[in-house]
C-alpha atoms as a PDB file:
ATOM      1  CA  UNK A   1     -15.912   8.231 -23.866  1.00  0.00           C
ATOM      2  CA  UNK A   2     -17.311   5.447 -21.541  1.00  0.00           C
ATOM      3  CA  UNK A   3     -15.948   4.942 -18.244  1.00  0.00           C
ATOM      4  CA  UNK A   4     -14.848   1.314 -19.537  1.00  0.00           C
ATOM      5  CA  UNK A   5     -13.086   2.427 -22.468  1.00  0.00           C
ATOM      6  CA  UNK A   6     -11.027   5.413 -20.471  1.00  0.00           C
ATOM      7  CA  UNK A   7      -9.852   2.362 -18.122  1.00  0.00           C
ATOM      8  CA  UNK A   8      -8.868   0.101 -20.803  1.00  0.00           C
ATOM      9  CA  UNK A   9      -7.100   3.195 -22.765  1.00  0.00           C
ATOM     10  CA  UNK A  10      -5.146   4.131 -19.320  1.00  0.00           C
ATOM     11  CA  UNK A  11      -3.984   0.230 -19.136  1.00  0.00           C
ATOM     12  CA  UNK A  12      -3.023  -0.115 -22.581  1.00  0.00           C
ATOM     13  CA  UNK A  13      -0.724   3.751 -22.268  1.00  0.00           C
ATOM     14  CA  UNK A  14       0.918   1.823 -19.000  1.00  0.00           C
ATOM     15  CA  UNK A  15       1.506  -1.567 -21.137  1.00  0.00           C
ATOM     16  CA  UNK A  16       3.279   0.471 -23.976  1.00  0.00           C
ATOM     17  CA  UNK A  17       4.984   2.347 -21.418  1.00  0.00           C
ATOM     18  CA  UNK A  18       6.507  -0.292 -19.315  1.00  0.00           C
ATOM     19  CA  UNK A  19       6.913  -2.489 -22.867  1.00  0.00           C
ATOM     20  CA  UNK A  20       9.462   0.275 -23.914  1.00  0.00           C
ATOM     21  CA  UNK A  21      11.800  -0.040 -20.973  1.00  0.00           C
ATOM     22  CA  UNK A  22      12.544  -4.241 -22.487  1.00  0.00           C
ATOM     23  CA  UNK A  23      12.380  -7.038 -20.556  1.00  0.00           C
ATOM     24  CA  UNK A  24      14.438  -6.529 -17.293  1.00  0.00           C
ATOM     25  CA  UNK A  25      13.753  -3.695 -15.345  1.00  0.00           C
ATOM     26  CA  UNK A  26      13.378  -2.805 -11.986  1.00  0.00           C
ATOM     27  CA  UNK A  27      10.401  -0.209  -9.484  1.00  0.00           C
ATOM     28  CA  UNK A  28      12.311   2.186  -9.871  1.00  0.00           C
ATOM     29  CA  UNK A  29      12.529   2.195 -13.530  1.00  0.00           C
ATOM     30  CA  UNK A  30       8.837   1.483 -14.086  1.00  0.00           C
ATOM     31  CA  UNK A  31       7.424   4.017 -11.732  1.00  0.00           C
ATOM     32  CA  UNK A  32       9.533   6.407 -13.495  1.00  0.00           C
ATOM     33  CA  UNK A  33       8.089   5.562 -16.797  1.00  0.00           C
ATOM     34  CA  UNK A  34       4.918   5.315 -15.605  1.00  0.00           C
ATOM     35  CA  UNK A  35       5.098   8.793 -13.429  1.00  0.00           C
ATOM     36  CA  UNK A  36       3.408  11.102 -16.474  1.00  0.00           C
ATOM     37  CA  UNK A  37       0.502   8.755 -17.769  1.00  0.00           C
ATOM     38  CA  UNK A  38      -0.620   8.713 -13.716  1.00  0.00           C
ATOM     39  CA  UNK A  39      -0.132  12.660 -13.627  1.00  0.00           C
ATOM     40  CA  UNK A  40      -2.611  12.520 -16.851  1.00  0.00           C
ATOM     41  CA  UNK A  41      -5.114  10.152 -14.678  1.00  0.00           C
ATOM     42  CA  UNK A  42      -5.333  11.261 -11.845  1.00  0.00           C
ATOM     43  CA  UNK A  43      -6.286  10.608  -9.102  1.00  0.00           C
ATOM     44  CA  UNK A  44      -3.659   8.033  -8.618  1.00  0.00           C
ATOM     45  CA  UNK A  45      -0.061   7.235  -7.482  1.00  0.00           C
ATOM     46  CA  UNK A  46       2.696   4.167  -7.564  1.00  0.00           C
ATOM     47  CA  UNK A  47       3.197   2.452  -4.492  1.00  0.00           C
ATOM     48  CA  UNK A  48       6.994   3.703  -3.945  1.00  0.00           C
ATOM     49  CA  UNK A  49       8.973   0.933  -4.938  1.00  0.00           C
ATOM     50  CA  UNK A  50      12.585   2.225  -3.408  1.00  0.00           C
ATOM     51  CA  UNK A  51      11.035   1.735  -0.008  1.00  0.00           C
ATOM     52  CA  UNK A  52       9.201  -1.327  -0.660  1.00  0.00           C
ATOM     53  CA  UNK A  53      12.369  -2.900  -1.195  1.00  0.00           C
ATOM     54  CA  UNK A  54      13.798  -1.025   1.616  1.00  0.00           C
ATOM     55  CA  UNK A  55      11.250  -3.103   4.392  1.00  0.00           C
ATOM     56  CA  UNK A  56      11.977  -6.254   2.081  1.00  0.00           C
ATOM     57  CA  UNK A  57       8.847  -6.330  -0.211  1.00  0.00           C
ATOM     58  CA  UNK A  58      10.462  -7.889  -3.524  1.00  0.00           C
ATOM     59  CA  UNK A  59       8.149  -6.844  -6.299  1.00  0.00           C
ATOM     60  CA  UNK A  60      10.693  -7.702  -9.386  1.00  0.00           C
ATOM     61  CA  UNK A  61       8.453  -7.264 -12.242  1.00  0.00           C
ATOM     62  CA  UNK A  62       4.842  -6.103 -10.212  1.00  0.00           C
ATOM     63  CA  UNK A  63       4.031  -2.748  -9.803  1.00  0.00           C
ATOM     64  CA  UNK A  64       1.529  -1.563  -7.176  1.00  0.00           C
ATOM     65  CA  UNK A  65      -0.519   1.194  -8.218  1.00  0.00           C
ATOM     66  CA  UNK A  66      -3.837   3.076  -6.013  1.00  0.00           C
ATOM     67  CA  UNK A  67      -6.350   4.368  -8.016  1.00  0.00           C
ATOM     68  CA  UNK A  68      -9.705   5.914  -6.301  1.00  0.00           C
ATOM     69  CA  UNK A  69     -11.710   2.841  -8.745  1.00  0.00           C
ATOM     70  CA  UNK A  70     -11.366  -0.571  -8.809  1.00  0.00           C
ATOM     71  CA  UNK A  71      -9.547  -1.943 -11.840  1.00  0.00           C
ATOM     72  CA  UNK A  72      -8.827  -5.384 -12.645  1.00  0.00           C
ATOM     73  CA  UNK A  73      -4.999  -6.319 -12.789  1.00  0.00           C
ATOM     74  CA  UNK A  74      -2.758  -5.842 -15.759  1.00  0.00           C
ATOM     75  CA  UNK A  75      -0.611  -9.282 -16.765  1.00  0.00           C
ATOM     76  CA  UNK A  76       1.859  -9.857 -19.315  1.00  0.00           C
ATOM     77  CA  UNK A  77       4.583 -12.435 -19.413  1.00  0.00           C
ATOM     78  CA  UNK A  78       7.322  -9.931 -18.288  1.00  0.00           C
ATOM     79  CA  UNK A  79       5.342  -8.005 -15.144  1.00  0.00           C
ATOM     80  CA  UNK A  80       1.938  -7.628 -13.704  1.00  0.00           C
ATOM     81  CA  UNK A  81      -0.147  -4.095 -12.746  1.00  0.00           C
ATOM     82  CA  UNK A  82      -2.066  -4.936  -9.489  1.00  0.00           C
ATOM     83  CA  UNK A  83      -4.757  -1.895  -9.166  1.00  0.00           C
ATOM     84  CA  UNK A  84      -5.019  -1.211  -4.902  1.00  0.00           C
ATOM     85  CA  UNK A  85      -8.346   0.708  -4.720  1.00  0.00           C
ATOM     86  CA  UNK A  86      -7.797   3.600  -2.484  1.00  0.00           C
ATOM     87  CA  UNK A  87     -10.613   4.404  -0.018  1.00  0.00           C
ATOM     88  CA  UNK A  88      -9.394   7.860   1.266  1.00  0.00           C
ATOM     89  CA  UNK A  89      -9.017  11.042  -1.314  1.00  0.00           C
ATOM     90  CA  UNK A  90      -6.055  11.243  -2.853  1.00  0.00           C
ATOM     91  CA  UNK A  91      -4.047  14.287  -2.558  1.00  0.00           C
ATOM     92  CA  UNK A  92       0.141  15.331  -2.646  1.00  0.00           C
ATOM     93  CA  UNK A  93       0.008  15.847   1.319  1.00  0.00           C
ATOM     94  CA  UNK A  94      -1.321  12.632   2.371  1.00  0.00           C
ATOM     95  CA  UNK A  95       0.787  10.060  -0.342  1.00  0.00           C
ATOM     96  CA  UNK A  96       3.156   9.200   1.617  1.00  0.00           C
ATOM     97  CA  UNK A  97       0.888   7.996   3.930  1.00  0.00           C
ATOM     98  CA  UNK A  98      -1.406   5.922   2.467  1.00  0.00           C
ATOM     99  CA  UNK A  99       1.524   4.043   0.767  1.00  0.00           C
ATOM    100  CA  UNK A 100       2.585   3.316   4.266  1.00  0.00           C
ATOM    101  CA  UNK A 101      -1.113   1.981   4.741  1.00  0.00           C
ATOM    102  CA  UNK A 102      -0.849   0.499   1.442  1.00  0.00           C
ATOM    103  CA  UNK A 103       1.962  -1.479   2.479  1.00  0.00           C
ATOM    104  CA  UNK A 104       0.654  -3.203   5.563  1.00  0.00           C
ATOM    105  CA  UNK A 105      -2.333  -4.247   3.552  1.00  0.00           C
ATOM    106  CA  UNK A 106       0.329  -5.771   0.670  1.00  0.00           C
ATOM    107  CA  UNK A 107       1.672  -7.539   4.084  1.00  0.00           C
ATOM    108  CA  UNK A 108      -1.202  -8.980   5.266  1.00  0.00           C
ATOM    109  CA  UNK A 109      -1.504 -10.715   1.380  1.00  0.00           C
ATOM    110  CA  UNK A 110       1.673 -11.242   1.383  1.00  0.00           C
ATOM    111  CA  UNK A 111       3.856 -14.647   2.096  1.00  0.00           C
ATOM    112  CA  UNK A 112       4.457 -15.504   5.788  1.00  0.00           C
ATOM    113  CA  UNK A 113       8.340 -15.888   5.165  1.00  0.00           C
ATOM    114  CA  UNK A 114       8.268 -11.998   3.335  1.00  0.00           C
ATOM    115  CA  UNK A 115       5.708 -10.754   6.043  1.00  0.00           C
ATOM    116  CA  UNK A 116       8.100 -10.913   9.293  1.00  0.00           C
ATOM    117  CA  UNK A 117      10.612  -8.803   7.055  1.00  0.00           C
ATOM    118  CA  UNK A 118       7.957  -6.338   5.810  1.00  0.00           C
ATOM    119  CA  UNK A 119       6.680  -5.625   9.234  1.00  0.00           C
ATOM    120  CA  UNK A 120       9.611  -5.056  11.086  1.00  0.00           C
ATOM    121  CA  UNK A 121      10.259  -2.530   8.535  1.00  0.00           C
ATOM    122  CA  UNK A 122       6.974  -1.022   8.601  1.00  0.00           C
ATOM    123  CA  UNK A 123       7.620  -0.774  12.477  1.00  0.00           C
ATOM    124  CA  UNK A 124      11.365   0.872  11.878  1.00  0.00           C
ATOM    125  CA  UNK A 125       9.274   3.600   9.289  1.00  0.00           C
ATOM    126  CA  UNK A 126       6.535   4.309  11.525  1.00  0.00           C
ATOM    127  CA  UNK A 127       8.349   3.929  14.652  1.00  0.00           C
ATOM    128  CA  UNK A 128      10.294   7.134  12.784  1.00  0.00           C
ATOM    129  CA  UNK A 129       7.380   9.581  12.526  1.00  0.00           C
ATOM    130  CA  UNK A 130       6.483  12.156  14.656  1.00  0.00           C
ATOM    131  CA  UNK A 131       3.163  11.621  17.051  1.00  0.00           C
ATOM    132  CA  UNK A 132       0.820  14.132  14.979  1.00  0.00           C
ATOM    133  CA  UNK A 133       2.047  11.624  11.631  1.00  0.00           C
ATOM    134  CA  UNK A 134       1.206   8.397  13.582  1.00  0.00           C
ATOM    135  CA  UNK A 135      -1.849  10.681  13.921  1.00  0.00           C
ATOM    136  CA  UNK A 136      -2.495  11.215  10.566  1.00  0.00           C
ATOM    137  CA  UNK A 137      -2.004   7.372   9.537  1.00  0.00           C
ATOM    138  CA  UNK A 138      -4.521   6.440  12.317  1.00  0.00           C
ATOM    139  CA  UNK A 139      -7.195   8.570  10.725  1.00  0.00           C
ATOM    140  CA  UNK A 140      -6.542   7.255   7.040  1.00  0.00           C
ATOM    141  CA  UNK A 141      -6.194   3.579   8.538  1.00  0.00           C
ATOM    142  CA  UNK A 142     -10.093   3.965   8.954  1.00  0.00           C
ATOM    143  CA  UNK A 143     -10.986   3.391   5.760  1.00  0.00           C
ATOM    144  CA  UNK A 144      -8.654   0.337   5.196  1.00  0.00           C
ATOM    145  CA  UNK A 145      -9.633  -3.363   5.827  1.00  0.00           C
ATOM    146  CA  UNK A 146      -9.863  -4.580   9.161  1.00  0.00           C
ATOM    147  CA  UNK A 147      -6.150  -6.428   8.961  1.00  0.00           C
ATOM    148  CA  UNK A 148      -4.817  -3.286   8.434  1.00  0.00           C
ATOM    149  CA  UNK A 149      -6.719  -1.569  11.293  1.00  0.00           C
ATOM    150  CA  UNK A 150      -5.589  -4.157  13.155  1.00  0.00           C
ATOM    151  CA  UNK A 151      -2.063  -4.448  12.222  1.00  0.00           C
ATOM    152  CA  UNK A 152      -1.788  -0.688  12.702  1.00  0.00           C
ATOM    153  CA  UNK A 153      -3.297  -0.604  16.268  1.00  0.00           C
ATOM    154  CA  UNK A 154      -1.361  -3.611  17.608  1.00  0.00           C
ATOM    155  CA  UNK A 155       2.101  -2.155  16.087  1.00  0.00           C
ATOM    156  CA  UNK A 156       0.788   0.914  17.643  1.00  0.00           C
ATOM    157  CA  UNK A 157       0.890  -0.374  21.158  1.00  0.00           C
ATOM    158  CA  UNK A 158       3.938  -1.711  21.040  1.00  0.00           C
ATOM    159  CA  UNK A 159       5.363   1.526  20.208  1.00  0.00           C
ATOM    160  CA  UNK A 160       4.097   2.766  23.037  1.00  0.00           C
ATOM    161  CA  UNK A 161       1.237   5.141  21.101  1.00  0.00           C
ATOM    162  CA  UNK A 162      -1.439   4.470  23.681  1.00  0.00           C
ATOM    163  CA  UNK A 163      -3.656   7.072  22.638  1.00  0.00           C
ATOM    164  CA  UNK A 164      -3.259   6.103  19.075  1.00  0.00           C
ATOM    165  CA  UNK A 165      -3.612   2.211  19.153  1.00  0.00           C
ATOM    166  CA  UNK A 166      -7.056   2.638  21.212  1.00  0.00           C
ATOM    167  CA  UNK A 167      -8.111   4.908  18.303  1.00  0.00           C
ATOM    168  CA  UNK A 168      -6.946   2.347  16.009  1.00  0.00           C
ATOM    169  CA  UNK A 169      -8.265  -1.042  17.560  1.00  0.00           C
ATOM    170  CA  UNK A 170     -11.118   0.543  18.709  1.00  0.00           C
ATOM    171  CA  UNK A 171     -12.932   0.589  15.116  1.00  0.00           C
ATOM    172  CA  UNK A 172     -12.593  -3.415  15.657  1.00  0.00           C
ATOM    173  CA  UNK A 173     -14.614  -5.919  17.473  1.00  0.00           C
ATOM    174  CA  UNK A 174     -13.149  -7.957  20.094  1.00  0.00           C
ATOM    175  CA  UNK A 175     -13.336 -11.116  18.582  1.00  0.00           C
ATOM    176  CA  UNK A 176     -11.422  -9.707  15.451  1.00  0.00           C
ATOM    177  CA  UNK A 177      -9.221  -7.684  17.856  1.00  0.00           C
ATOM    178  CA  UNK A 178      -8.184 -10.658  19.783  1.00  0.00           C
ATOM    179  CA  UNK A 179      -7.706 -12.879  15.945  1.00  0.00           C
ATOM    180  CA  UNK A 180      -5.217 -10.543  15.347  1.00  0.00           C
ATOM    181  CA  UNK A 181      -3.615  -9.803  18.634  1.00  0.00           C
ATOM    182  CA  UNK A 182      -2.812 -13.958  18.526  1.00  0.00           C
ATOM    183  CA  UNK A 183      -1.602 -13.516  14.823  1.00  0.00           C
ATOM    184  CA  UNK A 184       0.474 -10.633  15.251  1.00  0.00           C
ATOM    185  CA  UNK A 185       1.670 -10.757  18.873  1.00  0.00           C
ATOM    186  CA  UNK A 186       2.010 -14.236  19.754  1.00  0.00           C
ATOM    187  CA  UNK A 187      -0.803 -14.198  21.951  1.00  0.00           C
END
């Protein structure tokens, strides 16, 4: 079967599945009914919803998932399927991860008034992992878009992750750097 048609097929098994669950439901319910058609197409995975709402992301009725494709986004008049197109591979070890990555990029597209919110809770989770974590998130941020690099870096330094920020902002160029050093840190 055509790559097209497997795409359409995999939208139209999430439609029916998040059709079933009625009208008003929340992440946690969707990514749960969701969980065994991205097991069948994988490589993919939901953004976690629990913690998005956690840091203050309110997705009512939008689920986030990262395939290793781009897809176009799913809309009906009860939710919307935005597709994130995941640069890195995809594996178990490193999910976790790139949904924190994930996140800061939903940030930066996000509404200024739900952005302050969202970061300071991407700081609190980040803040929280261990140095050879950070690590790991510096080396996946790579592949992300430069706001993310960026957002990473400066958060970074003022966590006090020397090593790690310079690893992080220095994949930027210093115009860029500075853009978002004004945006992000006042300055």
């Amino acid at each position: 079967m055509p790559v097209e048609n497997l795409d359409t097929a995999f939208k139209k098994e999430l439609i029916k599945a998040l059709s079933q669950l009625g009208g008003n439901w929340g992440n946690a319910e969707a990514a749960a009914a969701i969980k065994p058609l991205l097991e069948m197409h994988a490589p993919c995975y939901v953004i976690d919803a629990g913690i998005m709402e956690n840091i203050g992301f309110h997705t009512h009725s939008q689920v986030y998932i990262a395939v290793q494709k781009k897809l176009s986004p799913v809309e009906t008049k009860d939710y919307s399927i935005s597709f994130l197109t995941q640069p890195n591979l995809i594996s178990d070890d490193v999910i976790p991860y790139l949904q924190l990555l994930d996140m800061i990029l939903l940030c930066q597209r996000g509404n200024e008034t739900q952005s302050k919110q969202v970061a300071d809770g991407l700081k609190t989770m980040i803040e929280r992992l261990t140095y050879e974590e950070k690590k790991l998130l510096t080396q996946l941020a790579r592949k992300y878009p430069v706001a993310v690099r960026a957002f990473l870096g400066l958060l970074l330094a003022r966590l006090n992750q020397t090593t790690l920020s310079v690893k992080a902002l220095q994949t930027l160029n210093p115009a860029t750097l500075n853009r978002y050093r004004k945006e992000y840190m006042g300055g």
